[in-house]
C-alpha atoms as a PDB file:
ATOM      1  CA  UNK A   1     -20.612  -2.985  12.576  1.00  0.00           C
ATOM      2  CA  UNK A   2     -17.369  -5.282  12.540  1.00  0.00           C
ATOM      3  CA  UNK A   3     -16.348  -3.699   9.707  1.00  0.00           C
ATOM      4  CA  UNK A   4     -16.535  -0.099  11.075  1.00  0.00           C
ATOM      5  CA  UNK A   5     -14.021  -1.400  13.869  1.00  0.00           C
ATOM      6  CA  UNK A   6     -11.666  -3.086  11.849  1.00  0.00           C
ATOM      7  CA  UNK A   7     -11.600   0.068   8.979  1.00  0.00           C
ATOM      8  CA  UNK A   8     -10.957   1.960  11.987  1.00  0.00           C
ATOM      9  CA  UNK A   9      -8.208  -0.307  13.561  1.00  0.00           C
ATOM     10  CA  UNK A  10      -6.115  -0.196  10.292  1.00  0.00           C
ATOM     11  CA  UNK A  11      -6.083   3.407  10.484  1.00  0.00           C
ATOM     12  CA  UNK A  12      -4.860   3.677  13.833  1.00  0.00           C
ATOM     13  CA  UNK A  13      -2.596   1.145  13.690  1.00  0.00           C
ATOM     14  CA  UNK A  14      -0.796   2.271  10.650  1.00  0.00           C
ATOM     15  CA  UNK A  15      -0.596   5.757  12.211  1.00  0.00           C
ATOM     16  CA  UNK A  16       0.387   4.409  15.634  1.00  0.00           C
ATOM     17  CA  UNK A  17       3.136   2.180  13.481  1.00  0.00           C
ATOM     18  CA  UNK A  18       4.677   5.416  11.750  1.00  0.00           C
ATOM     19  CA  UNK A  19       4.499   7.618  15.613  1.00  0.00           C
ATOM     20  CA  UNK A  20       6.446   4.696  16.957  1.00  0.00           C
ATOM     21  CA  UNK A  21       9.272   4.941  14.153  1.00  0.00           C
ATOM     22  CA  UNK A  22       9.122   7.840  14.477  1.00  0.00           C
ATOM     23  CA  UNK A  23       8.381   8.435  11.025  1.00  0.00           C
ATOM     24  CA  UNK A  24       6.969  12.431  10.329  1.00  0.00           C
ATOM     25  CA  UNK A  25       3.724  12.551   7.685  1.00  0.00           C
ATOM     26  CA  UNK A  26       1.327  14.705   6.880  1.00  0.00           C
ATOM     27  CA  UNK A  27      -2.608  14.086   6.023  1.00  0.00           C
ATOM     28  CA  UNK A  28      -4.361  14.446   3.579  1.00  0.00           C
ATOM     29  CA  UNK A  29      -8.143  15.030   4.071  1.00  0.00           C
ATOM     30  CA  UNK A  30     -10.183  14.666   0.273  1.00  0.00           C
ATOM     31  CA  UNK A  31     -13.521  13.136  -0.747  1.00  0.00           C
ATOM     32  CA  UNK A  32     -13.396   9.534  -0.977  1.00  0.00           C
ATOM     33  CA  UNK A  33     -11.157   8.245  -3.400  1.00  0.00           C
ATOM     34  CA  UNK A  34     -11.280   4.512  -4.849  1.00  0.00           C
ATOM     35  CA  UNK A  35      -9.358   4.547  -8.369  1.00  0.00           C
ATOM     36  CA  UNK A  36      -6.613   6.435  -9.810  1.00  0.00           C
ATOM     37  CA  UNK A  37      -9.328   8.567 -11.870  1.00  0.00           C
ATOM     38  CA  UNK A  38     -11.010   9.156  -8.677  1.00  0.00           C
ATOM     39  CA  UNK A  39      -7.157  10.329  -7.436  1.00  0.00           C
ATOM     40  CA  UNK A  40      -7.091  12.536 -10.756  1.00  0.00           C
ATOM     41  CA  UNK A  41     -10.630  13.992 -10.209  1.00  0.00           C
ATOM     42  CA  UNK A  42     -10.494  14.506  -6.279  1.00  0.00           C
ATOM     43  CA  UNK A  43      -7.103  14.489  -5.285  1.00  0.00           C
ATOM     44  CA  UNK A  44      -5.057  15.728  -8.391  1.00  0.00           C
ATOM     45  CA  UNK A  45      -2.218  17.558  -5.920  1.00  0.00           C
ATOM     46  CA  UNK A  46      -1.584  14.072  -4.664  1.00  0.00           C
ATOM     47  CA  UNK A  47      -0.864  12.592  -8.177  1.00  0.00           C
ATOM     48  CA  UNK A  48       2.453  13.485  -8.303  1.00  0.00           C
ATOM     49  CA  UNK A  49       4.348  10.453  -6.001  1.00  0.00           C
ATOM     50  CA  UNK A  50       0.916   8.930  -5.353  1.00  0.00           C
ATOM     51  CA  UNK A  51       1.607   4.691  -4.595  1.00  0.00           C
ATOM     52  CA  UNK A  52      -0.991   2.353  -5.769  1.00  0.00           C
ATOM     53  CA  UNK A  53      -0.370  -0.286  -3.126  1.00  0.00           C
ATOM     54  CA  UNK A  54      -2.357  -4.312  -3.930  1.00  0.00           C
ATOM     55  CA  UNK A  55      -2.713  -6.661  -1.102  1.00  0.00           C
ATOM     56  CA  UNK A  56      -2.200 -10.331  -1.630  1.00  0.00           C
ATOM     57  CA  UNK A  57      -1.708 -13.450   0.003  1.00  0.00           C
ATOM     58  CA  UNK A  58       0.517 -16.074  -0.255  1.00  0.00           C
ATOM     59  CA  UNK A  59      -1.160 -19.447  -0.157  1.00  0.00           C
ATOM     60  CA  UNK A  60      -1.907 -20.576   3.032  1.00  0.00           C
ATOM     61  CA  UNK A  61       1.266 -18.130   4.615  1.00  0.00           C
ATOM     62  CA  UNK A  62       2.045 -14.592   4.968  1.00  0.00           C
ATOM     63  CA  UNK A  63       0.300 -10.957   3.088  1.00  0.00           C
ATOM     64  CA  UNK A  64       1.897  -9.386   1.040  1.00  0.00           C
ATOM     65  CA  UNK A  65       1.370  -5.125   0.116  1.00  0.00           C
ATOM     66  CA  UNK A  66       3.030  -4.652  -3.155  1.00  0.00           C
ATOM     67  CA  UNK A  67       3.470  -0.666  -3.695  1.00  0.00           C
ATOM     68  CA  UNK A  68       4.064   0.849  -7.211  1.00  0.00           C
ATOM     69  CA  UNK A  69       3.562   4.209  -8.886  1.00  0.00           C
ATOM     70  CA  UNK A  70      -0.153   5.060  -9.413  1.00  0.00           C
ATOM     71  CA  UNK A  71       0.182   4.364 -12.749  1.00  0.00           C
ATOM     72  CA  UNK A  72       2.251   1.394 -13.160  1.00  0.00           C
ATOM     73  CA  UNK A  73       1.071  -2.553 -13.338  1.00  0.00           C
ATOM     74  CA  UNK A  74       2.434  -4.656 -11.204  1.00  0.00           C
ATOM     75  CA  UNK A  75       3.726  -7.962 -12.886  1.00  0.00           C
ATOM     76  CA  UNK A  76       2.700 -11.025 -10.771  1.00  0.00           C
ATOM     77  CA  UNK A  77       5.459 -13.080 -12.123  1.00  0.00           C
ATOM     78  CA  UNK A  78       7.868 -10.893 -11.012  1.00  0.00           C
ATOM     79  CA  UNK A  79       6.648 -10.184  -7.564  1.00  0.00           C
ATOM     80  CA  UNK A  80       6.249 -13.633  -6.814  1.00  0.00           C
ATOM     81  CA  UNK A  81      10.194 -14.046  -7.696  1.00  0.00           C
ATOM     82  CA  UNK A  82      11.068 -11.736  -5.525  1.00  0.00           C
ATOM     83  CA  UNK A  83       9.258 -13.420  -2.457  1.00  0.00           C
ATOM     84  CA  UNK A  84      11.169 -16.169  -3.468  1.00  0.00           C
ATOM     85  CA  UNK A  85       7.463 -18.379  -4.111  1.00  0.00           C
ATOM     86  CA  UNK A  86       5.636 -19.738  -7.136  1.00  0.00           C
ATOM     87  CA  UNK A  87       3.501 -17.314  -9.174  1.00  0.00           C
ATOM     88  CA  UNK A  88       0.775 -20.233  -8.248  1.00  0.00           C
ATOM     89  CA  UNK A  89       0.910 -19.543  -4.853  1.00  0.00           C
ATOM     90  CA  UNK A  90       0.399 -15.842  -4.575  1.00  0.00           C
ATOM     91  CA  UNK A  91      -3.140 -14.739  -4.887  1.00  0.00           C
ATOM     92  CA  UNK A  92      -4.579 -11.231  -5.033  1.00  0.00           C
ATOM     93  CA  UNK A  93      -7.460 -10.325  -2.650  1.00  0.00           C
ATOM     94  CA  UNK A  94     -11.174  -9.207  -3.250  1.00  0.00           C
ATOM     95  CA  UNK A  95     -12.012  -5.631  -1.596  1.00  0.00           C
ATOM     96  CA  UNK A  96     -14.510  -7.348   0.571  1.00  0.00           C
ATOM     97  CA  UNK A  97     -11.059  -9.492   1.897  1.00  0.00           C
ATOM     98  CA  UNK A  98      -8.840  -6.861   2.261  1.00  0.00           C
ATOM     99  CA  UNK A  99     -11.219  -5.252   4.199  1.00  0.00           C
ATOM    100  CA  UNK A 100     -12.305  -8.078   6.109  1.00  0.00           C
ATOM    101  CA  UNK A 101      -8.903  -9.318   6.912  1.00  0.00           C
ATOM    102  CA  UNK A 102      -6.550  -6.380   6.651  1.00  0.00           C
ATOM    103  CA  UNK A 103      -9.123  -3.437   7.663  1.00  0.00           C
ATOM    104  CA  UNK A 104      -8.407  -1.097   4.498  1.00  0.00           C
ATOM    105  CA  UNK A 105     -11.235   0.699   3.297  1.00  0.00           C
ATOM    106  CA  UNK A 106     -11.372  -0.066  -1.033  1.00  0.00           C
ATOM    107  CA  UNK A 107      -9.678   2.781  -2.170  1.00  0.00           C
ATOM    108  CA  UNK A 108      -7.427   3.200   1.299  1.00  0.00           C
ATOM    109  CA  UNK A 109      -4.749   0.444   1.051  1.00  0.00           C
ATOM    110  CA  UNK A 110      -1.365   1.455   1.735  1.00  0.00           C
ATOM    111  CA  UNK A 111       2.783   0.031   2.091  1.00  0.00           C
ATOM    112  CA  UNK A 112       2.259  -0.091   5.902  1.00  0.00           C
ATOM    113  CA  UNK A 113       1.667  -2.734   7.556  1.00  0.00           C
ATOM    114  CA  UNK A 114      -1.628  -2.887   9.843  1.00  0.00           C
ATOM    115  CA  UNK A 115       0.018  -6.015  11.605  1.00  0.00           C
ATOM    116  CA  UNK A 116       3.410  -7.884  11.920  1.00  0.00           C
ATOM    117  CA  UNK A 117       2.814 -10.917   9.543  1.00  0.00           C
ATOM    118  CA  UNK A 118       2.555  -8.559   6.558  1.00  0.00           C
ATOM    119  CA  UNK A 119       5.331  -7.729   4.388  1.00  0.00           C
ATOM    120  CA  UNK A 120       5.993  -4.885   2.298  1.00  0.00           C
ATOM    121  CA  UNK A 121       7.414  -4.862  -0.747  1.00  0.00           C
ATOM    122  CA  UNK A 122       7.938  -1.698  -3.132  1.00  0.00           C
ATOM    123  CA  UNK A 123       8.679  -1.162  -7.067  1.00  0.00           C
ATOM    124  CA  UNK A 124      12.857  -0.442  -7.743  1.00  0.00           C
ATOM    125  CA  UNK A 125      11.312   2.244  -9.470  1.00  0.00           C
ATOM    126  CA  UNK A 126      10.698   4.549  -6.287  1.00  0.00           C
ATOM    127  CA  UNK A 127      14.287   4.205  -5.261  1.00  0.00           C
ATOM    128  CA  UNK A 128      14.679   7.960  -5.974  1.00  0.00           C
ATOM    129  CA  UNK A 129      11.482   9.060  -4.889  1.00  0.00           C
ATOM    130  CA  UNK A 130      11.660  11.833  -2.568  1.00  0.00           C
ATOM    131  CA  UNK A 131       7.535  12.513  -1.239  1.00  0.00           C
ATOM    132  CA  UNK A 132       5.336   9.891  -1.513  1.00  0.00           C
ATOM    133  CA  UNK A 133       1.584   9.910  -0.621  1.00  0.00           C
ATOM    134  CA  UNK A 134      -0.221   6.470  -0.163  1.00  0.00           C
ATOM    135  CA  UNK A 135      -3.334   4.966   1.380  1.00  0.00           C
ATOM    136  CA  UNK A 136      -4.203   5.543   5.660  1.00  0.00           C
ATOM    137  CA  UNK A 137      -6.519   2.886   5.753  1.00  0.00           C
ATOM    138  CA  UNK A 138      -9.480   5.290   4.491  1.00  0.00           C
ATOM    139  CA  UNK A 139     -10.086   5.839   1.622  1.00  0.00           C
ATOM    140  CA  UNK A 140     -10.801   9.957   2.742  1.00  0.00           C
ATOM    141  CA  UNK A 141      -7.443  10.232   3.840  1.00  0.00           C
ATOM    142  CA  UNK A 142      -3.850   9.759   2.557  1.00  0.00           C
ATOM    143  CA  UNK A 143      -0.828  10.286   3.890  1.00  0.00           C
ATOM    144  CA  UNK A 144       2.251  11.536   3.010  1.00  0.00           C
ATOM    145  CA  UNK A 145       5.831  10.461   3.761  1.00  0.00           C
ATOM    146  CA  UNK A 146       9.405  10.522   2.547  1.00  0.00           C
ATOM    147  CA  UNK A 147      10.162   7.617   0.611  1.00  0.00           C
ATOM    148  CA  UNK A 148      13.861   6.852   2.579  1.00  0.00           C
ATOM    149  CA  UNK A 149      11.583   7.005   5.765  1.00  0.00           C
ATOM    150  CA  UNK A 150       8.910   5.402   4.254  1.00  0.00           C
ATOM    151  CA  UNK A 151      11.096   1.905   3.302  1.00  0.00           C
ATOM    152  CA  UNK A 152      13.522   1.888   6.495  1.00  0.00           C
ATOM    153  CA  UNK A 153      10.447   1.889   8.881  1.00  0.00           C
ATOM    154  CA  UNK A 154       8.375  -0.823   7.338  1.00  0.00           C
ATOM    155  CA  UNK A 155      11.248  -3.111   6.446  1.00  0.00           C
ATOM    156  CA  UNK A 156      10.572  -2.833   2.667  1.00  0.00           C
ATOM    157  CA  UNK A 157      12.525  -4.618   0.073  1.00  0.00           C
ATOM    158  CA  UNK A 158      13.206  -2.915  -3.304  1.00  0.00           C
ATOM    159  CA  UNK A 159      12.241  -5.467  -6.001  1.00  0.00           C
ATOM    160  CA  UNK A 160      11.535  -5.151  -9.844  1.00  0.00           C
ATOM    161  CA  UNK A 161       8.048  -6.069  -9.898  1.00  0.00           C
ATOM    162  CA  UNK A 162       6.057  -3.839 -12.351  1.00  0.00           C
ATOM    163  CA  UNK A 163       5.409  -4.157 -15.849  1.00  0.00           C
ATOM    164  CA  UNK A 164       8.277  -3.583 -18.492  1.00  0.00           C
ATOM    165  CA  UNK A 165       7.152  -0.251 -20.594  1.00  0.00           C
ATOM    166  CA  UNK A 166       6.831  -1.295 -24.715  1.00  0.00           C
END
């Protein structure tokens, strides 16, 4: 039962948090949705600008949702650099923690912030993205945003932090 209310508090906080900044979206209502196959299966309209966004924390300190395109890997080295802390020190969370701790359904993370001590950080490689869609929370429901809009109202930085291509 705590889980219900805290899956559901994530959701209505994020969309409370975009109202506030005044930041339009639209949703996005589609069977539930866990991996980017899933996406590709269920969702495939969304593909297009979808964000893959991973939740971590950084040891005993501050959370961390690292956004990226779908398909991209984020390099842990490199986002660790650009929060300025030792790769050591940032860990990646379970689903059962995220859920637990943030209140994102598996499959439903997103770049905004349920709460203030969590910072958002996005790939340089959506620095010309236009529409982006990304996680509400749950995991039947995305959102979708501009990108300019998307990074002013959560305070974003723009960071390198994905895989080089071969």
């Amino acid at each position: 039962m705590i889980f219900q209310f805290v899956e559901t508090m994530a959701y209505e906080e994020i969309v409370s948090f975009l109202r506030k900044k005044g930041v339009s979206f639209k949703m996005h209502e589609h069977e539930p949705v866990i991996t980017i196959r899933d996406a590709e299966e269920k969702a495939p309209t969304l593909i297009d600008g979808l964000l893959k966004t991973v939740a971590f924390r950084i040891k005993d300190s501050f959370w961390v949702l690292a956004a990226v395109k779908c398909r991209d890997r984020i390099d842990y080295r490199r986002l660790a650099a650009a929060l300025g802390v030792n790769r050591r020190e940032l860990r990646s969370l379970s689903p059962e923690e995220v859920m637990r701790d943030l209140g994102y359904e598996v499959g439903g993370v997103g770049p905004v912030p349920p709460r203030g001590d969590v910072l958002t950080v996005f790939d340089e490689g959506l620095r010309s993205a236009k529409i982006v869609y990304f996680g509400s929370g749950k995991n039947t429901l995305t959102l979708e945003v501009e990108f300019d809009k998307l990074l002013a109202a959560t305070g974003g930085k723009l960071c390198p932090i994905v895989h080089d291509t071969p």
